[in-house]
Protein backbone atom coordinates (compact mmCIF):
# COMPACT_ATOMS: atom_id res chain seq x y z
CA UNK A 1 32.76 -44.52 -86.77
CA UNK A 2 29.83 -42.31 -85.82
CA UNK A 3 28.33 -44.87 -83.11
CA UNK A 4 32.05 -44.70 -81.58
CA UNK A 5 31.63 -41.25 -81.22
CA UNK A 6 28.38 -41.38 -79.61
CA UNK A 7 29.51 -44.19 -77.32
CA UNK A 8 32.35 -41.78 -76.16
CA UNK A 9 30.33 -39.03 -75.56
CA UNK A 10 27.41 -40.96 -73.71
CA UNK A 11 30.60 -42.46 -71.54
CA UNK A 12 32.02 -38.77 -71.22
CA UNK A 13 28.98 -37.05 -70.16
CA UNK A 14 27.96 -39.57 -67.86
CA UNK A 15 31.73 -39.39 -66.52
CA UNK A 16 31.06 -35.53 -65.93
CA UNK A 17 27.71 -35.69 -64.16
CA UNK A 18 28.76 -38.56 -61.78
CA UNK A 19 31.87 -36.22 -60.29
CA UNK A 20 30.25 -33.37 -60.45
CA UNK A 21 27.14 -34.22 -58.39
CA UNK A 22 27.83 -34.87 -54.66
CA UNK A 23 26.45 -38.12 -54.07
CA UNK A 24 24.97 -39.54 -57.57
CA UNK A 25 25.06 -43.14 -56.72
CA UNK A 26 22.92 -42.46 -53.88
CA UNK A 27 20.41 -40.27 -55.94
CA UNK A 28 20.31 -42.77 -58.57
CA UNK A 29 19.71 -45.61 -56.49
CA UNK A 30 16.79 -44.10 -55.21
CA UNK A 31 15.13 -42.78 -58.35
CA UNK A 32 16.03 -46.41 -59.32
CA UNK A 33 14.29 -48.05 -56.21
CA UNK A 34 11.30 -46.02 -56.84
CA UNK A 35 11.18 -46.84 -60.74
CA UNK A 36 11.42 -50.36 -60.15
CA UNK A 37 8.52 -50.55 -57.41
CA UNK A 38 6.10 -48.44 -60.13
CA UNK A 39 7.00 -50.67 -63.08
CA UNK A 40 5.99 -53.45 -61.00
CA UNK A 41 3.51 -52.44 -59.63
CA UNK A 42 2.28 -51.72 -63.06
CA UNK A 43 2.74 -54.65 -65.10
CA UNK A 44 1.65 -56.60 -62.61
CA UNK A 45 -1.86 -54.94 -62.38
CA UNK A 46 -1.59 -54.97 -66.42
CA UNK A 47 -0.85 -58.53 -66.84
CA UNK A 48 -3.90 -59.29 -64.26
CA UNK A 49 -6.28 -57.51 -66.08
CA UNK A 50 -5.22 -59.28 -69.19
CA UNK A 51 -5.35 -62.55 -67.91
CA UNK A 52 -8.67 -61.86 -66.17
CA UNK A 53 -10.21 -60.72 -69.85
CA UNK A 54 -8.55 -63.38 -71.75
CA UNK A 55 -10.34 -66.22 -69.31
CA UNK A 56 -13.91 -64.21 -70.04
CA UNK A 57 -13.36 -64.20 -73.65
CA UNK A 58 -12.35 -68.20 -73.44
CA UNK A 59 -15.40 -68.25 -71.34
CA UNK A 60 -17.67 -66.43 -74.34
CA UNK A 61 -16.00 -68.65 -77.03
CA UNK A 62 -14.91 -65.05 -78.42
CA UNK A 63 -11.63 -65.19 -77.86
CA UNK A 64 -10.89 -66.88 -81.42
CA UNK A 65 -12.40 -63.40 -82.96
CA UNK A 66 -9.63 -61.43 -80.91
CA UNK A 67 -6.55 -63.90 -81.40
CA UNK A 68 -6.16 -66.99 -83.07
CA UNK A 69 -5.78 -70.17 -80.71
């Protein structure tokens, strides 16, 4: 019963924002837009360092120490 509640509200308050701001789609489109390019930007820099440290601790042979493969 209580996560109905909550669902309602969330639903309601979202309801009441979107009319009462001129023009939310666009403003959320473009905090959106903007999100999306960081996060990507991100990971993507994240998931090359990783891969860059996991082949130099292959490389060393201590790689087994870290993780178990």
């Amino acid at each position: 019963m209580l996560s109905i509640l909550i669902r309602t509200a969330l639903v309601i308050s979202t309801l009441i924002v979107g009319l009462s701001i001129p023009f939310f789609g666009l403003i959320l489109a473009l905090i959106g837009s903007l999100l999306t390019m960081f996060v990507v930007s991100y990971l993507s820099n994240l998931f090359s360092t990783c891969k860059t440290s996991l082949k130099y601790l292959k490389s060393t042979k201590t790689i087994r120490f870290y993780c178990r493969l």
